[in-house]
Protein backbone atom coordinates (compact mmCIF):
# COMPACT_ATOMS: atom_id res chain seq x y z
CA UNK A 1 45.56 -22.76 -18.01
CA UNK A 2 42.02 -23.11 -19.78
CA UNK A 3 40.84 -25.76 -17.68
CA UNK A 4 42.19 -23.68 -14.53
CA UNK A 5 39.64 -20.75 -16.29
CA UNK A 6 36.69 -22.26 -16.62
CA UNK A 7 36.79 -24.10 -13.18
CA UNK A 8 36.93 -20.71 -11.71
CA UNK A 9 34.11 -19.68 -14.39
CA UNK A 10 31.71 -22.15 -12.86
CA UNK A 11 32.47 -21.96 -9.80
CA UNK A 12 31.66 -18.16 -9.93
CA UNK A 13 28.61 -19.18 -11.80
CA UNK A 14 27.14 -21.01 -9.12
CA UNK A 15 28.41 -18.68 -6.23
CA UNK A 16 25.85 -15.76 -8.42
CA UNK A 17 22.81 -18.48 -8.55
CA UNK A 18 22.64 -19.72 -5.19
CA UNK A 19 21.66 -16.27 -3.87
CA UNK A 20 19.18 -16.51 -5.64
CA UNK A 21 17.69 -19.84 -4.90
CA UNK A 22 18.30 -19.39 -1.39
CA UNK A 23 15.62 -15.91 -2.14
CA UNK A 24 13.10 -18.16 -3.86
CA UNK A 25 13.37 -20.69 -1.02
CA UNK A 26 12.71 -18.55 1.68
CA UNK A 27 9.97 -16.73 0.23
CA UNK A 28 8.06 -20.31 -0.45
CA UNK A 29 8.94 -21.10 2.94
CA UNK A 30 7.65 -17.33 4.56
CA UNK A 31 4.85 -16.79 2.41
CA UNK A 32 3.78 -19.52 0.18
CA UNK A 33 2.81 -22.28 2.52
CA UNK A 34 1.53 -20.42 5.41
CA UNK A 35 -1.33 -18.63 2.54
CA UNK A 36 -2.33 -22.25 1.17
CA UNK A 37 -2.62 -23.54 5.31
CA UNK A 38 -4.86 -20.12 5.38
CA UNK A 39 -6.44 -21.22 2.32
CA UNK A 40 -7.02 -24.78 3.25
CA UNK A 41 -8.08 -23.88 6.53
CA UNK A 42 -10.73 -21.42 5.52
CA UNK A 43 -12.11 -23.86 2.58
CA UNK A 44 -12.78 -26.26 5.92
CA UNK A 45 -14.69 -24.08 7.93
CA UNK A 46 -17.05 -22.95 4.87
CA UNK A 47 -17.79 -26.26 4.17
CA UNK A 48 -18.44 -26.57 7.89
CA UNK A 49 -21.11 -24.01 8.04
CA UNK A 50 -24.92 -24.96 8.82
CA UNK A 51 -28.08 -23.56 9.05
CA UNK A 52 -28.70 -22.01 12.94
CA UNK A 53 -24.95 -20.45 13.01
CA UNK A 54 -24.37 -17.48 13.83
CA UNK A 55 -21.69 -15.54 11.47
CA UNK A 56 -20.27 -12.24 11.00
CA UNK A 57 -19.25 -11.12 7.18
CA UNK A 58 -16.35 -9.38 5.79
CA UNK A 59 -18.27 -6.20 5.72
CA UNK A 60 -19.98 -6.31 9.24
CA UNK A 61 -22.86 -8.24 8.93
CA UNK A 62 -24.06 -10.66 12.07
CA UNK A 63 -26.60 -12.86 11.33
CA UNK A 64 -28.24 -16.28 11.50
CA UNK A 65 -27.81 -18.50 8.61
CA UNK A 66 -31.35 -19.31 7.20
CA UNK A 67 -30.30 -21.33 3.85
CA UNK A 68 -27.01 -22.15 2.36
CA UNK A 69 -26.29 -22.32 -1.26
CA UNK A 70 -23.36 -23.75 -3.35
CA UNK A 71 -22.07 -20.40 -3.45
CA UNK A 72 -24.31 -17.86 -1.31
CA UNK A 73 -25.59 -18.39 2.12
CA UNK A 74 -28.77 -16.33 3.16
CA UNK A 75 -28.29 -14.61 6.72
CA UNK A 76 -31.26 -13.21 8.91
CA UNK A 77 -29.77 -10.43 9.81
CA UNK A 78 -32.97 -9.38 12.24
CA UNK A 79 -36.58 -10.95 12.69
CA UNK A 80 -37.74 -11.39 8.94
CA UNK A 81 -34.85 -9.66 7.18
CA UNK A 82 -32.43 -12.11 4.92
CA UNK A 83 -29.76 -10.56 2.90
CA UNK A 84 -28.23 -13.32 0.48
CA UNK A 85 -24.01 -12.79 0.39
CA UNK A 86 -21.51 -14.74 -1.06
CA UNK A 87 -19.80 -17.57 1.03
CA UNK A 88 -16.08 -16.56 0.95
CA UNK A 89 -17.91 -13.14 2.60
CA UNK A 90 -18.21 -15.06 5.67
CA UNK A 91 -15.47 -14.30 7.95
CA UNK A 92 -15.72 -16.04 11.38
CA UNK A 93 -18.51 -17.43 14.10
CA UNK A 94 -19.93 -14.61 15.94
């Protein structure tokens, strides 16, 4: 009878934990790997910008890259203005 117990112990056991990993599963698969292919894609094009593109920032900005730093980029934003702004500022191409 103790054997037929703890069988149905376990068994219950597992039935409560695979909820659970079936929750952690799915949320790696909905929101874990598409943020790193965001990541991974946006790491690519900032390494990809040159001097002579034409960019628009997270906070409006559209201007010509002039210089580009390890970790800023200087835009002309019109004829003999540069603002210097932090790469992972720069959105898309404009």
């Amino acid at each position: 009878m103790n054997t037929q117990a703890s069988a149905a112990s376990s068994a219950q056991t597992v039935m409560q934990v695979v909820p659970i990993l079936l929750i952690v599963v799915l949320f790696y698969a909905l929101v874990i790997l598409p943020q790193k292919k965001r990541q991974k894609k946006m790491a690519e094009f900032l390494s990809a910008l040159k001097v002579g593109d034409r960019v628009v920032t997270g906070g409006g900005l559209v201007g010509t890259i002039s210089s580009i730093g390890d970790r800023d980029v200087a835009l002309e934003i019109a004829p003999g203005v540069v603002v210097t702004v932090m790469k992972q500022a720069v959105l898309t191409l404009a």
